[in-house]
Protein backbone atom coordinates (compact mmCIF):
# COMPACT_ATOMS: atom_id res chain seq x y z
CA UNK A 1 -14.81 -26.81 2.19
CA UNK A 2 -17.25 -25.59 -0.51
CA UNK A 3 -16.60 -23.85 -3.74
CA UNK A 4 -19.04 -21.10 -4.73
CA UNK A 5 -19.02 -19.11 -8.30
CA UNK A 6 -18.84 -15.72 -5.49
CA UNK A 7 -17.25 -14.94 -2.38
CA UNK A 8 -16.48 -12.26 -0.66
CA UNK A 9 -14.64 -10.62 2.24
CA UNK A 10 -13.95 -6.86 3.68
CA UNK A 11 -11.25 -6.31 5.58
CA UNK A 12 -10.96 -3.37 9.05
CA UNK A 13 -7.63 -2.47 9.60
CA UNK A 14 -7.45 -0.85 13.34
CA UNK A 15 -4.94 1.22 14.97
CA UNK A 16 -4.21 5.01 15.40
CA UNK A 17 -0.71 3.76 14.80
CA UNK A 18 -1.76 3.29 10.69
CA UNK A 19 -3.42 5.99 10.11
CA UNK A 20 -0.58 8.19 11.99
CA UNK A 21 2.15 6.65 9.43
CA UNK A 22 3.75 5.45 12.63
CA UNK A 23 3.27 1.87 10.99
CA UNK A 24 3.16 0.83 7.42
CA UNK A 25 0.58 -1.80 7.03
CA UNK A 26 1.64 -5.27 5.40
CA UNK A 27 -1.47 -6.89 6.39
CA UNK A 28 -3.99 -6.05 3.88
CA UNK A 29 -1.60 -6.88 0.79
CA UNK A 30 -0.77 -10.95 2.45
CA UNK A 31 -4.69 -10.81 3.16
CA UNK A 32 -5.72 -9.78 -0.72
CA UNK A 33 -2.83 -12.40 -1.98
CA UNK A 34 -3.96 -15.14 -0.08
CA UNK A 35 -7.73 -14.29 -0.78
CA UNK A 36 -6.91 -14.33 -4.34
CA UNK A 37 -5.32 -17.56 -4.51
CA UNK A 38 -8.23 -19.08 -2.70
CA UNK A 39 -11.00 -17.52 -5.11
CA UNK A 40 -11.92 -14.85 -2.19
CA UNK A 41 -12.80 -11.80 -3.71
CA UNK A 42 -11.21 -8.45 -1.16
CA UNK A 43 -13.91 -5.88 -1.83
CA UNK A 44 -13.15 -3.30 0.52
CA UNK A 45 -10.67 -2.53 3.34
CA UNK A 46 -11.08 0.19 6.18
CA UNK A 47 -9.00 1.77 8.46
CA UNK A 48 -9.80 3.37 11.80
CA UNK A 49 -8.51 4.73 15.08
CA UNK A 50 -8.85 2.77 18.25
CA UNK A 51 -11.89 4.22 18.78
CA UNK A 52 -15.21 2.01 20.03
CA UNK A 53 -17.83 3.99 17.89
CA UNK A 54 -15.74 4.09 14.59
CA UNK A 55 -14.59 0.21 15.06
CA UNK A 56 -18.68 -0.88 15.99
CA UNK A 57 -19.67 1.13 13.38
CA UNK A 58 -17.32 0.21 10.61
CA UNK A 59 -17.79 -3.23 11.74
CA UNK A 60 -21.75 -3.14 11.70
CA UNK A 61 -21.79 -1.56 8.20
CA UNK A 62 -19.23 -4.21 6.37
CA UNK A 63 -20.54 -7.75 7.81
CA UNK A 64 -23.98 -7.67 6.57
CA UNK A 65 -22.31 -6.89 2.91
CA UNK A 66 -20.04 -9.86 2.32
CA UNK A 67 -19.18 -13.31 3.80
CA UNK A 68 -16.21 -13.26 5.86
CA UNK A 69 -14.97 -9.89 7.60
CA UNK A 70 -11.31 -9.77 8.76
CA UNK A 71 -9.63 -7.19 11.08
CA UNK A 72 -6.61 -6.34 12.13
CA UNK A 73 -5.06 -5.28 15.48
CA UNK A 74 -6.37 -4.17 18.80
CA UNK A 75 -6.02 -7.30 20.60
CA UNK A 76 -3.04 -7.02 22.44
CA UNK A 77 -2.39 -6.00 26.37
CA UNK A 78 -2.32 -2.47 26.58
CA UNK A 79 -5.08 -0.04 27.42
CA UNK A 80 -5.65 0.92 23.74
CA UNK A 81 -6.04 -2.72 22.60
CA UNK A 82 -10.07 -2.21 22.12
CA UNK A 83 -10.84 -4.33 19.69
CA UNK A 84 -12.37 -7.55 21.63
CA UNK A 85 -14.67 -5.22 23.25
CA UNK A 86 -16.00 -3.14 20.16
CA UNK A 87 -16.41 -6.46 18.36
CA UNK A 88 -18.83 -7.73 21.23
CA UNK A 89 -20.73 -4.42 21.18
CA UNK A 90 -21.10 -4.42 17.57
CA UNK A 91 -22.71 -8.25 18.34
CA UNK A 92 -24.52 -7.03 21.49
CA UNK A 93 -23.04 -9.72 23.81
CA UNK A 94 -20.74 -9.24 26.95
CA UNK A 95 -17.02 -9.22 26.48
CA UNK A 96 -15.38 -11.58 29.26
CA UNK A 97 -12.30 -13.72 29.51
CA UNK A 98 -12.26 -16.55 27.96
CA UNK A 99 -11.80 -19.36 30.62
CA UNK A 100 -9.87 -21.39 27.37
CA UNK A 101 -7.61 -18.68 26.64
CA UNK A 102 -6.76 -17.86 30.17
CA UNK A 103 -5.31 -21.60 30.45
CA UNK A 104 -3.18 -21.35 27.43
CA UNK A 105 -1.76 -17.89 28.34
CA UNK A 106 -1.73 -18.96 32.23
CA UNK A 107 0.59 -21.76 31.32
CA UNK A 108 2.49 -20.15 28.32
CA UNK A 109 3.77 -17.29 31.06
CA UNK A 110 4.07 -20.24 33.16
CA UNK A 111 6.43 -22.15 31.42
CA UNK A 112 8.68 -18.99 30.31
CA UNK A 113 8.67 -17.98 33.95
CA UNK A 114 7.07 -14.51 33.97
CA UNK A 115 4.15 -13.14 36.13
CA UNK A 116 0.34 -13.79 34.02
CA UNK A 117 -0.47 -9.90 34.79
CA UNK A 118 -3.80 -8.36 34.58
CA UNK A 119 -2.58 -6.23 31.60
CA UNK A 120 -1.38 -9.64 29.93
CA UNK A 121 -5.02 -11.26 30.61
CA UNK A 122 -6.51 -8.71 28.94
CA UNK A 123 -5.16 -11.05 25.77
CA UNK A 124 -7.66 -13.71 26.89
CA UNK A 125 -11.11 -10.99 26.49
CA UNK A 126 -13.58 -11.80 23.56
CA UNK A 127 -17.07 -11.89 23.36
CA UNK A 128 -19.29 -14.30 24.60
CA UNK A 129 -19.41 -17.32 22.20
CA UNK A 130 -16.84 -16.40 20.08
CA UNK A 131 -14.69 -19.21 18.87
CA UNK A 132 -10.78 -19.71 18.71
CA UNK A 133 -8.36 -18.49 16.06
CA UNK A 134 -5.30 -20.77 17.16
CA UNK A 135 -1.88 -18.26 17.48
CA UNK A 136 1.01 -20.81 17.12
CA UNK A 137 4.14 -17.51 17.04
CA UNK A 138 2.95 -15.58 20.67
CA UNK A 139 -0.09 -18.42 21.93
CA UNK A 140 -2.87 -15.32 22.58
CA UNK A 141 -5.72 -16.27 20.34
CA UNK A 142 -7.93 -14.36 18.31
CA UNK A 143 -11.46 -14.93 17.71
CA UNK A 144 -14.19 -15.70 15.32
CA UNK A 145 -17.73 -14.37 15.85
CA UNK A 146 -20.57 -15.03 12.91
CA UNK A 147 -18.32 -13.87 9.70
CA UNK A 148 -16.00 -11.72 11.77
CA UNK A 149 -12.67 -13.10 12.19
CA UNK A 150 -10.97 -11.11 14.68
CA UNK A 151 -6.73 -11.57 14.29
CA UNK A 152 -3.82 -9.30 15.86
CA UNK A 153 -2.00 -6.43 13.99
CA UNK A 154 1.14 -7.90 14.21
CA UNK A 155 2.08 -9.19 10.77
CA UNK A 156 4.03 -12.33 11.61
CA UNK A 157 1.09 -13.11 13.98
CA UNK A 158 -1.30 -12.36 11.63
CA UNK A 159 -0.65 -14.21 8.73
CA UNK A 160 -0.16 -17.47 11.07
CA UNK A 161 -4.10 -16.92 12.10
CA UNK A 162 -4.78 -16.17 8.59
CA UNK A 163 -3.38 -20.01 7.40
CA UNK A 164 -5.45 -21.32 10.27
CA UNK A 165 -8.92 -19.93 9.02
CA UNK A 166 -8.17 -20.23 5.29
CA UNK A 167 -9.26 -24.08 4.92
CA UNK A 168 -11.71 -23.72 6.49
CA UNK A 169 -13.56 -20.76 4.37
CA UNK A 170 -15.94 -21.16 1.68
CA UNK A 171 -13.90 -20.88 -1.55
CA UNK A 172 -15.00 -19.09 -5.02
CA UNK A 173 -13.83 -20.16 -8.41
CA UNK A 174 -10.34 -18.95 -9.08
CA UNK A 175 -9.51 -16.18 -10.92
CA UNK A 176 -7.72 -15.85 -14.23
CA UNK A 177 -5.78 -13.09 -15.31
CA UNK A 178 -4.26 -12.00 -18.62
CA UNK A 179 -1.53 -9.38 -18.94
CA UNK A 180 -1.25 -7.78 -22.47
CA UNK A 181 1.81 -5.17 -22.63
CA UNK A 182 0.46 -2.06 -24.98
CA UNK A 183 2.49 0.24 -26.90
CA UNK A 184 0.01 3.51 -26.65
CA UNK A 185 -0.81 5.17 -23.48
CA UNK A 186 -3.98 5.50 -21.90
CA UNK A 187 -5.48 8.37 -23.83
CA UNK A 188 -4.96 6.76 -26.77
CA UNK A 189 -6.69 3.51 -25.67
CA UNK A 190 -9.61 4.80 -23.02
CA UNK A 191 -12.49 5.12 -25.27
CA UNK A 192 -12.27 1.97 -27.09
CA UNK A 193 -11.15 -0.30 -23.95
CA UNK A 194 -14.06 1.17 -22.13
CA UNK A 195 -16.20 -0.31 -25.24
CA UNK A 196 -14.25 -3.62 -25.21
CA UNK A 197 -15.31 -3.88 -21.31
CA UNK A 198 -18.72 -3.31 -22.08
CA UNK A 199 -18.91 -5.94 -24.57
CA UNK A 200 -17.29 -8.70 -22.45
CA UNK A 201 -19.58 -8.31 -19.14
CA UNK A 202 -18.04 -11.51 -17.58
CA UNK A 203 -14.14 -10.03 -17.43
CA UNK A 204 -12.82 -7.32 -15.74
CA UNK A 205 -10.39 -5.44 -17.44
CA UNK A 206 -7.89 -2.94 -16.05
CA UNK A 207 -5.12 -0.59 -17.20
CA UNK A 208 -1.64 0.09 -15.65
CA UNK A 209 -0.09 3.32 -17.40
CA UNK A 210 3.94 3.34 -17.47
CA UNK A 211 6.21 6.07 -18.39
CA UNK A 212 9.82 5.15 -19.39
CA UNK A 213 11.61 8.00 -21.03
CA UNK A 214 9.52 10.27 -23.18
CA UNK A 215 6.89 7.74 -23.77
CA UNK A 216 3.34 6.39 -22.30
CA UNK A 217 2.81 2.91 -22.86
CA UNK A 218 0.28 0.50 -20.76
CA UNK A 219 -0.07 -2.95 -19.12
CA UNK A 220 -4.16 -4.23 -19.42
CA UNK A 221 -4.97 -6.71 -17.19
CA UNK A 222 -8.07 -9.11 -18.13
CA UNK A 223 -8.94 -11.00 -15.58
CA UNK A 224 -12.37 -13.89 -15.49
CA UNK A 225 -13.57 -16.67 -13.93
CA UNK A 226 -13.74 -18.92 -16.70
CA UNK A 227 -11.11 -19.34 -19.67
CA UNK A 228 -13.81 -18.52 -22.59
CA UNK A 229 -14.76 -15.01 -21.53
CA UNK A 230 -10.62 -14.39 -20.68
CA UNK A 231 -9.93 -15.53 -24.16
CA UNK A 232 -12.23 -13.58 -26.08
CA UNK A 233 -11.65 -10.35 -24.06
CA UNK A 234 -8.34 -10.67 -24.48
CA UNK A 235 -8.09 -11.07 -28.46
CA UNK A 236 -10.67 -8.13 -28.56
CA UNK A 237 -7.85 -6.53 -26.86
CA UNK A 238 -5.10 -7.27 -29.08
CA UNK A 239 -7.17 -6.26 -32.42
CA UNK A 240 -7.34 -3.18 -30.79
CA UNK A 241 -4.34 -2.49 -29.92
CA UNK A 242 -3.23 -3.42 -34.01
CA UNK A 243 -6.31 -1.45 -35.02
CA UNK A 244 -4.58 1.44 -33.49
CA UNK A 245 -1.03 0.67 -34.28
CA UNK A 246 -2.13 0.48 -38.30
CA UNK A 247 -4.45 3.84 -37.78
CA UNK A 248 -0.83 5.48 -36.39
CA UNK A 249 1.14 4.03 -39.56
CA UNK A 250 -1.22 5.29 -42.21
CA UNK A 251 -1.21 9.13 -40.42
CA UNK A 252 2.45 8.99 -41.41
C-alpha cells in the first residue's frame, strides 16, 4: 500500500431496478464512507439500465478519468445480469467462464446439494484476464480488470468485496473536516463565504442550510488535507460569522 496526496475513484451503479425506484440503493453511500476513511476521493457516481451500450459507454468514459472505477450489480444468474459481458466489451477481450470460478461455484452447489445449472454458471463469466474479487457471504466472485473493479448489487455482498479490495488500493492523505454551526442563513452568508473560499484555495468549504421554526440558520463544513489550511479557513469563518452578528446588532 502507497499513500498519494490524490486519489480518486468513480463509481457505475447498474440495474433498471434503481433507476425504476424498485430498489433504493445503499451501495454508493458504504462506498463514499469507506473511500473517505481511506483518503479515496468519490468524484462521480452513475447509474444506468442493464443495457450493453449505456454500461460500455459509461464505463469507457469514467476509467480513463480517475484511478479505481467501482460498479455495482449485474453479475448475478439471470438473463439481465449483463454486466461481465459489457465490462469485457468495454476492454475488447472475450467474456468466458472462468475455469477458477467454475470450481468454487461447482463445489459450493456441491456441498449444499443443489444442481450447478447453466443459469447459475453464468456467475462464473468475466473477461479474459480479469482477476478475482473473493465473495466470502454467496462464494460467486467478482472481478477486477485494469482499474475496474467489478462487485455484485447486492449490498451485504457488496460491501464484503469492497473490504477485500480496500487494502489493497492506493491510499490519499486523509481528509479533515471542520463543522462550524452558523446563526444566519445562507443569503446572509453567500457572498462573503464565496470570498473566504477563494482566499483559502487548499480547503473546500460547504454549506448545509437548516430551517427550525421561523428561522434559517447553517452548518459550514471546511474540510483539507492538511491541519494549517483547515485552521485558517476555519477562523476566517468564524470572524465572519461575528463580523455579521455585530453588523446585525448595530442595525438595531
Amino acid at each position: 500500500m502507497t499513500i498519494d496526496s490524490i486519489v480518486t475513484a468513480a463509481m457505475l451503479a447498474i440495474g433498471d431496478e434503481l433507476l425504476s425506484g424498485r430498489t433504493k440503493d445503499k451501495n454508493i453511500g458504504h462506498l463514499a464512507d469507506m473511500l473517505q476513511l481511506a483518503g479515496i476521493d468519490l468524484k462521480e457516481v452513475r447509474i444506468v439500465a442493464d443495457e450493453e451500450d449505456a454500461i460500455v459507454a459509461a464505463l469507457n468514459a469514467l476509467r480513463p478519468g480517475y484511478d479505481y472505477v467501482f460498479t455495482s450489480g449485474g453479475i448475478g444468474p439471470t438473463h439481465d445480469d449483463i454486466t461481465a459481458d459489457a465490462v469485457a466489451k468495454a476492454f475488447g477481450v472475450p467474456c468466458e467462464h472462468d475455469a477458477a470460478a467454475m470450481q468454487l461455484l461447482g463445489e459450493m452447489y456441491a456441498r449444499r446439494d443443489m444442481e450447478f445449472t447453466e443459469a447459475r454458471q453464468r456467475m462464473a463469466r468475466m473477461p479474459v484476464g480479469a482477476a478475482h474479487i473473493r465473495n466470502p457471504v454467496s462464494t460467486a466472485p467478482g472481478f477486477i480488470i485494469g482499474n475496474v473493479y467489478v462487485m455484485a448489487g447486492v449490498p451485504q455482498v457488496f460491501q464484503a468485496m469492497l473490504d477485500e479490495v480496500l487494502p489493497a488500493l492506493r491510499k490519499g492523505a486523509p481528509v479533515l473536516s471542520l463543522a462550524i454551526s452558523c446563526p444566519f442563513g445562507e443569503g446572509e452568508i453567500g457572498a462573503p463565504l464565496a470570498a473566504i473560499q477563494k482566499a483559502h484555495p487548499e480547503t473546500s468549504i460547504g454549506s448545509y442550510p437548516r430551517y427550525v421554526g421561523q428561522s434559517f440558520s447553517t452548518e459550514i463544513v471546511v474540510r483539507a488535507r492538511s491541519q494549517e489550511p483547515l485552521e485558517a479557513a476555519g477562523a476566517a469563518v468564524e470572524a465572519m460569522i461575528e463580523e455579521i452578528r455585530r453588523a446585525k446588532a448595530g442595525q438595531r
